[in-house]
Protein backbone atom coordinates (compact mmCIF):
# COMPACT_ATOMS: atom_id res chain seq x y z
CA UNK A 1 -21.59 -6.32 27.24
CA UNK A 2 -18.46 -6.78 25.37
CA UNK A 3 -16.70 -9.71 24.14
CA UNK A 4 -13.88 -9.53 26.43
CA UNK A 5 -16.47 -9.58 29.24
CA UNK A 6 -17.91 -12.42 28.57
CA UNK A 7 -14.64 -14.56 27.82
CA UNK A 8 -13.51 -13.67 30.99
CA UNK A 9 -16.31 -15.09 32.47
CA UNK A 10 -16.53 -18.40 30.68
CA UNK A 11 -13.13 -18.66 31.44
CA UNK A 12 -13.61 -17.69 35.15
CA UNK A 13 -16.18 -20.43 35.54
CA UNK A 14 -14.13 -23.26 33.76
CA UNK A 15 -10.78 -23.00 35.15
CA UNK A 16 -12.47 -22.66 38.64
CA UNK A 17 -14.19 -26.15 37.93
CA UNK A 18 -11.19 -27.11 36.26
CA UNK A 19 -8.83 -25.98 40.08
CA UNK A 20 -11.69 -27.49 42.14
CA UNK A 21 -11.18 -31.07 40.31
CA UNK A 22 -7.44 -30.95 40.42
CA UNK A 23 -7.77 -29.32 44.27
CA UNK A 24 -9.94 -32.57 44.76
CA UNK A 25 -7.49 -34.54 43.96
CA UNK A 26 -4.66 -32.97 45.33
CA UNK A 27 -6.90 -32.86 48.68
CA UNK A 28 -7.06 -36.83 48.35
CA UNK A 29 -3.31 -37.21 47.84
CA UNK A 30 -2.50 -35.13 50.78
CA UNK A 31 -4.56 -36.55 53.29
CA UNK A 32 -3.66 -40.43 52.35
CA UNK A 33 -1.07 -39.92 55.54
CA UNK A 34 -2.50 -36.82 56.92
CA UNK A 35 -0.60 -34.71 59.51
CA UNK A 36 -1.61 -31.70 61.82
CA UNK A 37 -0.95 -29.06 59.26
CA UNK A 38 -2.55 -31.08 56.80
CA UNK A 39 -6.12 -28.96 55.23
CA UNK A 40 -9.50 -30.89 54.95
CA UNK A 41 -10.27 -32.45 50.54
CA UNK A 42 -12.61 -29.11 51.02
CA UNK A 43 -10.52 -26.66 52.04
CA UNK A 44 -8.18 -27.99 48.58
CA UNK A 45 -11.02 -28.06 46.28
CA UNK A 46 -11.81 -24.65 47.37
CA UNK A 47 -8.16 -22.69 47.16
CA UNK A 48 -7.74 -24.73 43.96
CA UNK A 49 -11.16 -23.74 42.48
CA UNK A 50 -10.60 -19.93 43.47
CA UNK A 51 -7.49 -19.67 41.87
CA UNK A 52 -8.80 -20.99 38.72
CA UNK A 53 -10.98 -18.76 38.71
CA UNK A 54 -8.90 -15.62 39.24
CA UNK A 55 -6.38 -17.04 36.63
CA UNK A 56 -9.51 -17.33 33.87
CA UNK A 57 -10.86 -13.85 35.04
CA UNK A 58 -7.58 -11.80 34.30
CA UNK A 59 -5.66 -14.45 31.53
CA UNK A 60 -8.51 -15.54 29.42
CA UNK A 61 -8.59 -12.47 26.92
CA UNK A 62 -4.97 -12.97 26.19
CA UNK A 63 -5.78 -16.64 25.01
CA UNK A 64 -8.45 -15.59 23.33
CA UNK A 65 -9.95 -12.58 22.10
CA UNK A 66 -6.71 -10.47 22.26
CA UNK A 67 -4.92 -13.29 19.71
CA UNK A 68 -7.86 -13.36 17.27
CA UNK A 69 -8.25 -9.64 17.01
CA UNK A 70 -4.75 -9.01 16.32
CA UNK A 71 -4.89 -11.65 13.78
CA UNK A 72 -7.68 -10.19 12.51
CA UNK A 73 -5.67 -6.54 12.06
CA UNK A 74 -3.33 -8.59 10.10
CA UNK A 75 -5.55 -9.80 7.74
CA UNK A 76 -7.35 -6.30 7.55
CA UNK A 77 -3.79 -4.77 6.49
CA UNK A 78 -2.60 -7.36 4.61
CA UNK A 79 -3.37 -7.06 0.26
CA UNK A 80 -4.85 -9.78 -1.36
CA UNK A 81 -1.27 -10.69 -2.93
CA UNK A 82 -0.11 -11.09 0.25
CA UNK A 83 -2.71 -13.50 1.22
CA UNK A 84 -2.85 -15.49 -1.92
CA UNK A 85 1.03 -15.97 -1.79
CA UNK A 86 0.90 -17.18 1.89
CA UNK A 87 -1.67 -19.36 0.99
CA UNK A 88 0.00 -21.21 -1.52
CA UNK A 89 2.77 -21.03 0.74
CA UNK A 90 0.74 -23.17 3.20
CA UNK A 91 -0.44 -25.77 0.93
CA UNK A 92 3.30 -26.32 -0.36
CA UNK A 93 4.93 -26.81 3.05
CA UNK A 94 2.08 -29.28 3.97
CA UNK A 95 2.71 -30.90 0.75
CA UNK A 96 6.28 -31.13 1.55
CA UNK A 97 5.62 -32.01 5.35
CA UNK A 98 3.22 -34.71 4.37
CA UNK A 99 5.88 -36.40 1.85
CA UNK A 100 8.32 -36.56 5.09
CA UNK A 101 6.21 -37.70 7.13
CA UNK A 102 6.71 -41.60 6.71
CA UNK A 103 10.31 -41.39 6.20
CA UNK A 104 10.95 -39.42 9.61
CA UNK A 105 8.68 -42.30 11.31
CA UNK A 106 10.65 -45.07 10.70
CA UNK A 107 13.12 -43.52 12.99
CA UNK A 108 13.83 -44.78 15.65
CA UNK A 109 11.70 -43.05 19.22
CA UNK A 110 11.91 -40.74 20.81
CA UNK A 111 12.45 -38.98 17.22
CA UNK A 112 10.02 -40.81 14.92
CA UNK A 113 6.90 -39.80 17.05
CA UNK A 114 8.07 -36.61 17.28
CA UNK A 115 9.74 -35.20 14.34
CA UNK A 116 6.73 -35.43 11.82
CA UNK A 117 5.13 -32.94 14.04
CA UNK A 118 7.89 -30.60 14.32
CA UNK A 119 8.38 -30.83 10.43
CA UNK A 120 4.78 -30.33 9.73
CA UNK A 121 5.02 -26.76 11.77
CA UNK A 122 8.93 -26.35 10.32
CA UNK A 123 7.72 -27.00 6.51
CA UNK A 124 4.28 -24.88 7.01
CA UNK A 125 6.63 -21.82 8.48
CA UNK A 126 8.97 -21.36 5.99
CA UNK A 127 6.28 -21.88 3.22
CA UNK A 128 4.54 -19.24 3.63
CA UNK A 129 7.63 -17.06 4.75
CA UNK A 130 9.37 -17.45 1.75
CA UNK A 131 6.07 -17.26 -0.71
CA UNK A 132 5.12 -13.91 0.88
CA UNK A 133 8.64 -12.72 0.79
CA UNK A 134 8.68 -13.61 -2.86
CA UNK A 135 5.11 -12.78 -3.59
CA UNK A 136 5.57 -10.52 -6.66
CA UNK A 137 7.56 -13.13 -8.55
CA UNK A 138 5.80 -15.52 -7.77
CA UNK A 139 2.22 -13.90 -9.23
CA UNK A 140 3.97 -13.03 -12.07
CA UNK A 141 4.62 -16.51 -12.78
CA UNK A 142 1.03 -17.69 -12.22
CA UNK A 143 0.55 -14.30 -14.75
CA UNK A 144 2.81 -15.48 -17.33
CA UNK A 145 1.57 -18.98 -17.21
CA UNK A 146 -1.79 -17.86 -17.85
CA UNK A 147 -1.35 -15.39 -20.06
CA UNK A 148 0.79 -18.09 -22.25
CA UNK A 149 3.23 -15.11 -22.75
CA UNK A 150 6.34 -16.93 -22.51
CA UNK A 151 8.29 -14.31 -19.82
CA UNK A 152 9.26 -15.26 -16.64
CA UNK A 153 9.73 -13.20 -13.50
CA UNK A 154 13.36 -13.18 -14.64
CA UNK A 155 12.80 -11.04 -17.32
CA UNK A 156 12.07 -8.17 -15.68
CA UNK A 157 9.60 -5.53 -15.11
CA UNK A 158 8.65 -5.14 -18.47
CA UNK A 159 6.82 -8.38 -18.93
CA UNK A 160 2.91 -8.17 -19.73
CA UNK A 161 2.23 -10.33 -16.57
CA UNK A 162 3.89 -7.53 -14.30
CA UNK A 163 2.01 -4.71 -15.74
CA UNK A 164 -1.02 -6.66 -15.56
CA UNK A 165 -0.56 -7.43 -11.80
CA UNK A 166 0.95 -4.38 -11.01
CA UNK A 167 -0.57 -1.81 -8.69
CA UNK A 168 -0.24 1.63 -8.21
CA UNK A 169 -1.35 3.95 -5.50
CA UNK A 170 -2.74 7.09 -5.61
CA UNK A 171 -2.66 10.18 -4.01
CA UNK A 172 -5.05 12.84 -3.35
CA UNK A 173 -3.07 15.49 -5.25
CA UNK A 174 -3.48 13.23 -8.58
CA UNK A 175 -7.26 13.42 -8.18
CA UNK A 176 -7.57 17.08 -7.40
CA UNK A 177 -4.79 17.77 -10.65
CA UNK A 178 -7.71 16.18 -12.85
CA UNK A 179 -5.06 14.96 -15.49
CA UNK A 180 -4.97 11.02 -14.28
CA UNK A 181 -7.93 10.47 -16.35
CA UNK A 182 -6.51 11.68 -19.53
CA UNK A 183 -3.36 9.75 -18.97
CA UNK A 184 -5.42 6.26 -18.13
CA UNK A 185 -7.25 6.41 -20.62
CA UNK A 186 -4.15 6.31 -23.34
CA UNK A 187 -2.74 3.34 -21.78
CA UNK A 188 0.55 3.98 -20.66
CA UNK A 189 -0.91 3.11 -17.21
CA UNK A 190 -0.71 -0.45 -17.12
CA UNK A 191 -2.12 -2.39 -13.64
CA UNK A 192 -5.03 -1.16 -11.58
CA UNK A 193 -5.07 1.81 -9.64
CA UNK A 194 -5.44 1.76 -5.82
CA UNK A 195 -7.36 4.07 -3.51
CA UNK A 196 -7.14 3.83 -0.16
CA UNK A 197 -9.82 4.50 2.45
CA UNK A 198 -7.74 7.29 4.40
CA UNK A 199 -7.12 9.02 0.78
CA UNK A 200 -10.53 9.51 0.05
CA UNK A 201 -11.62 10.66 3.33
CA UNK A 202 -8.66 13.43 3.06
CA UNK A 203 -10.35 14.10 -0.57
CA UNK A 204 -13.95 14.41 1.02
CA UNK A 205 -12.37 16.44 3.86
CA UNK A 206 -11.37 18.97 1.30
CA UNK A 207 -14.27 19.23 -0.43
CA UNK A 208 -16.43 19.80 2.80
CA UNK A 209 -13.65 22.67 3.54
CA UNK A 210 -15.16 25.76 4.61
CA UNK A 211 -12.57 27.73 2.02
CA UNK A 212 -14.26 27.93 -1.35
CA UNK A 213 -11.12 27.05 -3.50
CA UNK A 214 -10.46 24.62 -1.37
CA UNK A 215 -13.91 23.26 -1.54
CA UNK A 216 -13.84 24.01 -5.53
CA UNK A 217 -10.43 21.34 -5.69
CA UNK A 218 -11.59 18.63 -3.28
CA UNK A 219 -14.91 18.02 -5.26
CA UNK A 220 -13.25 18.18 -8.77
CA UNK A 221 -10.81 15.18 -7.57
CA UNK A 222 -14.65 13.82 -6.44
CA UNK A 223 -15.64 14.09 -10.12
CA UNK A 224 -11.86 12.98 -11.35
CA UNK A 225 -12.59 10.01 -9.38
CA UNK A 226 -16.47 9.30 -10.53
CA UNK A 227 -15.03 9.41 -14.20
CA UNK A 228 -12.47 6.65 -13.62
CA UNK A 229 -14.57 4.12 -12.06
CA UNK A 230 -17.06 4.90 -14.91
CA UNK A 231 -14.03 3.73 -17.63
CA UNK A 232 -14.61 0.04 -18.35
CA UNK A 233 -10.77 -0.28 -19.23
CA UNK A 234 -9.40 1.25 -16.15
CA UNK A 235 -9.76 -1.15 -13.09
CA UNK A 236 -9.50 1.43 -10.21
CA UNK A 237 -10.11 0.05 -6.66
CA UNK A 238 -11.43 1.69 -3.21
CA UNK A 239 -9.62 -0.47 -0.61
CA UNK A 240 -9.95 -0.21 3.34
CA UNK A 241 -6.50 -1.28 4.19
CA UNK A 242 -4.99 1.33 6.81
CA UNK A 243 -1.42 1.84 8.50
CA UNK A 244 -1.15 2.01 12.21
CA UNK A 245 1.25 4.41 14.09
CA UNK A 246 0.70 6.94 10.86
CA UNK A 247 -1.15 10.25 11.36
CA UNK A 248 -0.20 11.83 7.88
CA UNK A 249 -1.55 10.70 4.53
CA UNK A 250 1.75 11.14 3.08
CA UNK A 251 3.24 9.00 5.92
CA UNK A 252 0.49 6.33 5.30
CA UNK A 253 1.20 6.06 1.39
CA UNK A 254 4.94 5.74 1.43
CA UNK A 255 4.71 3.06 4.48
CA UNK A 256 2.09 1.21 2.36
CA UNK A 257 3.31 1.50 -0.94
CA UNK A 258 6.64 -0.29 0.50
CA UNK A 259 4.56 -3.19 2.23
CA UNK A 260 3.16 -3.53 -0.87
CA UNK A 261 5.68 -2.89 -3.31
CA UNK A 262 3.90 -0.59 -5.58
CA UNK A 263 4.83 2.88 -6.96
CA UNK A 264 2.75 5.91 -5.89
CA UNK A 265 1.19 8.52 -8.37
CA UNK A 266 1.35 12.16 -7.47
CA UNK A 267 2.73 15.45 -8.17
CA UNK A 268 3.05 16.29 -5.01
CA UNK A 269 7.05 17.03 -4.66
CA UNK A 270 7.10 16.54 -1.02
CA UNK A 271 5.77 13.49 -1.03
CA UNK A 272 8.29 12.63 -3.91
CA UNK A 273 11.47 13.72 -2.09
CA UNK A 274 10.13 12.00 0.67
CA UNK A 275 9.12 8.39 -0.85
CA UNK A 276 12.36 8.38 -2.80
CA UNK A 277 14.48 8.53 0.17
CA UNK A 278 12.95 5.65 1.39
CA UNK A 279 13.24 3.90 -1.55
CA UNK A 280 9.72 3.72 -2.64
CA UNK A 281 9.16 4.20 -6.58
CA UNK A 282 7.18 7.71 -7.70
CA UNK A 283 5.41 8.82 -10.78
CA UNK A 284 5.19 12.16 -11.41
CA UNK A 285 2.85 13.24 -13.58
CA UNK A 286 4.45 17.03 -13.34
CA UNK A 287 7.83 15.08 -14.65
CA UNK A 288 5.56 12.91 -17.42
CA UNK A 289 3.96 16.59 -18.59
CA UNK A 290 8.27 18.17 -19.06
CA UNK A 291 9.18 14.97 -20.56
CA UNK A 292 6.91 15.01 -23.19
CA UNK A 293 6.91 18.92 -24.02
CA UNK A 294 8.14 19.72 -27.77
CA UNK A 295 11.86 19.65 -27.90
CA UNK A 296 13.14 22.50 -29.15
CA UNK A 297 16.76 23.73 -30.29
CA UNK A 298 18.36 27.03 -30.76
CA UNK A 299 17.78 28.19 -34.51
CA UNK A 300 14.72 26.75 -34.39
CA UNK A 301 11.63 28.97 -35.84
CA UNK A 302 8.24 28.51 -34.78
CA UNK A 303 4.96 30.97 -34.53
CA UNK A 304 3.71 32.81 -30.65
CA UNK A 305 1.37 34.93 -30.23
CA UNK A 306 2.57 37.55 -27.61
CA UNK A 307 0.28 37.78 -24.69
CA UNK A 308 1.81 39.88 -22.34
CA UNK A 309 4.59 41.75 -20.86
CA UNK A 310 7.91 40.66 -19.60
CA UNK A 311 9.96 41.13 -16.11
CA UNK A 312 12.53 43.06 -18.13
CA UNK A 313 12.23 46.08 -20.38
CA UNK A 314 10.99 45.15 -23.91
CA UNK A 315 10.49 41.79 -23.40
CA UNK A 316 7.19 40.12 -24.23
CA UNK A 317 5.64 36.49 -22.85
CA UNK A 318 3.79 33.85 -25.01
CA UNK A 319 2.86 30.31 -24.07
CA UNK A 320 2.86 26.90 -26.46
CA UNK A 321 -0.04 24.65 -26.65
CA UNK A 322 1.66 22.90 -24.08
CA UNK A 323 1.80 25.77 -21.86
CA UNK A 324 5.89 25.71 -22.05
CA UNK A 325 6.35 29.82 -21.56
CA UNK A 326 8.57 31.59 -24.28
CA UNK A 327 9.66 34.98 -23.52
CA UNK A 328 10.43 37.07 -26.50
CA UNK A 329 13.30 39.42 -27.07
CA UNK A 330 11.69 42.89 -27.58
CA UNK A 331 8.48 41.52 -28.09
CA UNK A 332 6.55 43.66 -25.99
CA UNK A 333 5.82 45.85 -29.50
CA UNK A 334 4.70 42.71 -30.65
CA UNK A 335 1.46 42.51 -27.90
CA UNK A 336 -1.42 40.76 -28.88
CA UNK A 337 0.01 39.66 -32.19
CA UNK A 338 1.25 36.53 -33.82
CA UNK A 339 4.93 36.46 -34.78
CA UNK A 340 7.58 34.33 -36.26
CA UNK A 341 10.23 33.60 -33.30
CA UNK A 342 13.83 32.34 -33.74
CA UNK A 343 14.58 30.21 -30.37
CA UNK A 344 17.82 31.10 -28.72
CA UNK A 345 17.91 29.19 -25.40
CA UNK A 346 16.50 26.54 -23.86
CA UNK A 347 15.92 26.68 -20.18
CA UNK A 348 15.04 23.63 -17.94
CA UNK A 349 13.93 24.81 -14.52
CA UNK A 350 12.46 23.12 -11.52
CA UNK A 351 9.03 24.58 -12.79
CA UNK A 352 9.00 22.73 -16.00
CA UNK A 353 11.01 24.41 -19.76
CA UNK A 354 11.14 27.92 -20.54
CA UNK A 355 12.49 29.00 -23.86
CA UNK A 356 14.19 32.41 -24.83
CA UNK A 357 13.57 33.48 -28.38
CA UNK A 358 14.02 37.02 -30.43
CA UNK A 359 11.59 38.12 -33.46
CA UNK A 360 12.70 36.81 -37.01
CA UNK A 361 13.07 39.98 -38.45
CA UNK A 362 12.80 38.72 -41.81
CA UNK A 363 9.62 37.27 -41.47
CA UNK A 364 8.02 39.53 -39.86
């Protein structure tokens, strides 16, 4: 028996007591100077009673269980920044309500009974509007003044109490990639890092994916995610919060990191074309690996070892510890053999840097 059943039937049985009382007494007031057409107290208390009854059977979800359970989804999809902020929010309009309350009474009626009500709901309303609008600056306030660090929200993004609050979302491509837990544990990821419920279960779908690679990727990002909530220093949480109207992960992440305003991690680059378009803020840990490659200039010499052949005749291919490919000008007679390289061009491509270098003849 569900809920809804049993509303409607509490609410069946008071509204038709409730239309048989006021049939009653509309009966009563009829038949003071009855007529012919005039219906017995009876026939009132019936019509009145049945009515009240249909209108309980068919309205009473919508006064009831239909309102809480959408409020419910609101608080299910709302963060916990969200719902801190509005609560302060509520307290300060009250506050400010209950200080105009006495001065708005003196008035004269009909406005001095009236108008502390209507500023209690006015005040309450745009309290918790304007502290959820401004959520992030305000918690980075109640950071700062905790922290004793002496930055306001004014100062930017680059105050400790917004990388302590700050949080980041993650995406299932992170996870599988593996290197997230290298890079949190150097630091340079400052706030906590956010999983939601619909990115895991994409992650477990994978690794229950009849396709061995497949299968191989989804339950590395498995381990990649073990390890993290293992580290005592990185605070990574598991949350159930869910968009509505979104079938794709992607979808989901981009419409949640901008309710939330939080960057997302990834290296996916369709899911970073598509989250900058709508304005949400990406890190790319592909971009974070090319920006931190060795910079190198033409004339430059450094040691390869040449690994293997070339697209065109002669040349030869050898990677950096980074993994940044160098192809070598006639190096293919060089195979299998470390070499002194002068660098002659730099290439950056969409793939990462690739750099162009010929044998030093002199050293070698």
């Amino acid at each position: 028996m569900s809920v809804d059943f049993i509303f409607r039937i509490l609410g069946m049985v008071i509204l038709a007591i409730v239309g048989g009382i006021l049939g009653n007494q509309f009966g009563e007031i009829a038949n003071t100077s009855p007529s012919a057409t005039t219906f017995p107290v009876e026939q009132y208390r019936f019509l009145f009673g049945l009515l009240g009854a249909l209108f309980g059977l068919i309205l009473t979800p919508y006064f009831t269980t239909r309102p809480a359970r959408a409020m419910r989804n609101a608080l299910a999809k709302a963060t916990t920044h969200a719902l801190v902020a509005s609560l302060f929010g509520l307290v300060a309009g009250l506050i400010v309500a209950a200080l105009l309350a006495f001065p708005l009474s003196l008035l004269p009626d009909p406005f001095g009974s009236v108008l502390p009500f209507v500023g209690a709901i006015l005040f309450t309303y745009l309290g918790v509007v304007i502290f959820k609008l401004r959520q992030q600056d305000f918690l980075n306030l109640l950071s700062n003044l905790r922290s004793g660090s002496g930055v306001t929200a004014k100062d930017g993004a680059s105050g400790a109490g917004w990388a302590e609050s700050r949080t980041i979302l993650l995406d299932t491509s992170v996870l599988i990639d593996g290197r997230i837990a290298d890079i949190s544990r150097t630091g340079f990821l400052p706030g906590s890092l956010l999983i939601p419920r619909f990115v895991l279960n994409e992650l477990q779908y994978i690794a229950d994916s009849p396709d061995n690679m497949r299968r191989q990727r989804g339950r590395r990002g498995m381990e990649v995610l073990s390890a993290l909530q293992k580290e005592p220093a990185i605070p990574v949480r598991i949350s159930d919060i869910d968009v509505e109207g979104m079938r794709e992960v992607d979808d989901k992440l981009v419409v949640l990191a901008r309710q939330m305003r939080c960057p997302i991690l990834t290296n996916d680059y369709n899911l970073n074309r598509i989250a900058e378009l709508q304005g949400v803020t990406v890190l790319n840990i592909n971009e974070l690996a090319n920006a931190v490659k060795s910079v190198l200039i033409p004339g430059e010499i450094m040691t390869v070892q040449v690994i293997q052949e070339g697209r065109e005749t002669g040349q030869g291919v050898a990677y950096m510890d980074d993994g940044t490919m160098v192809v070598v000008e006639n190096g293919r007679e060089y195979m299998d053999k470390s070499i002194q390289v002068t660098v002659t061009k730099v290439l950056q491509t969409a793939a990462g840097r690739m750099i162009f270098a010929r044998p030093d003849e002199a050293a070698n």
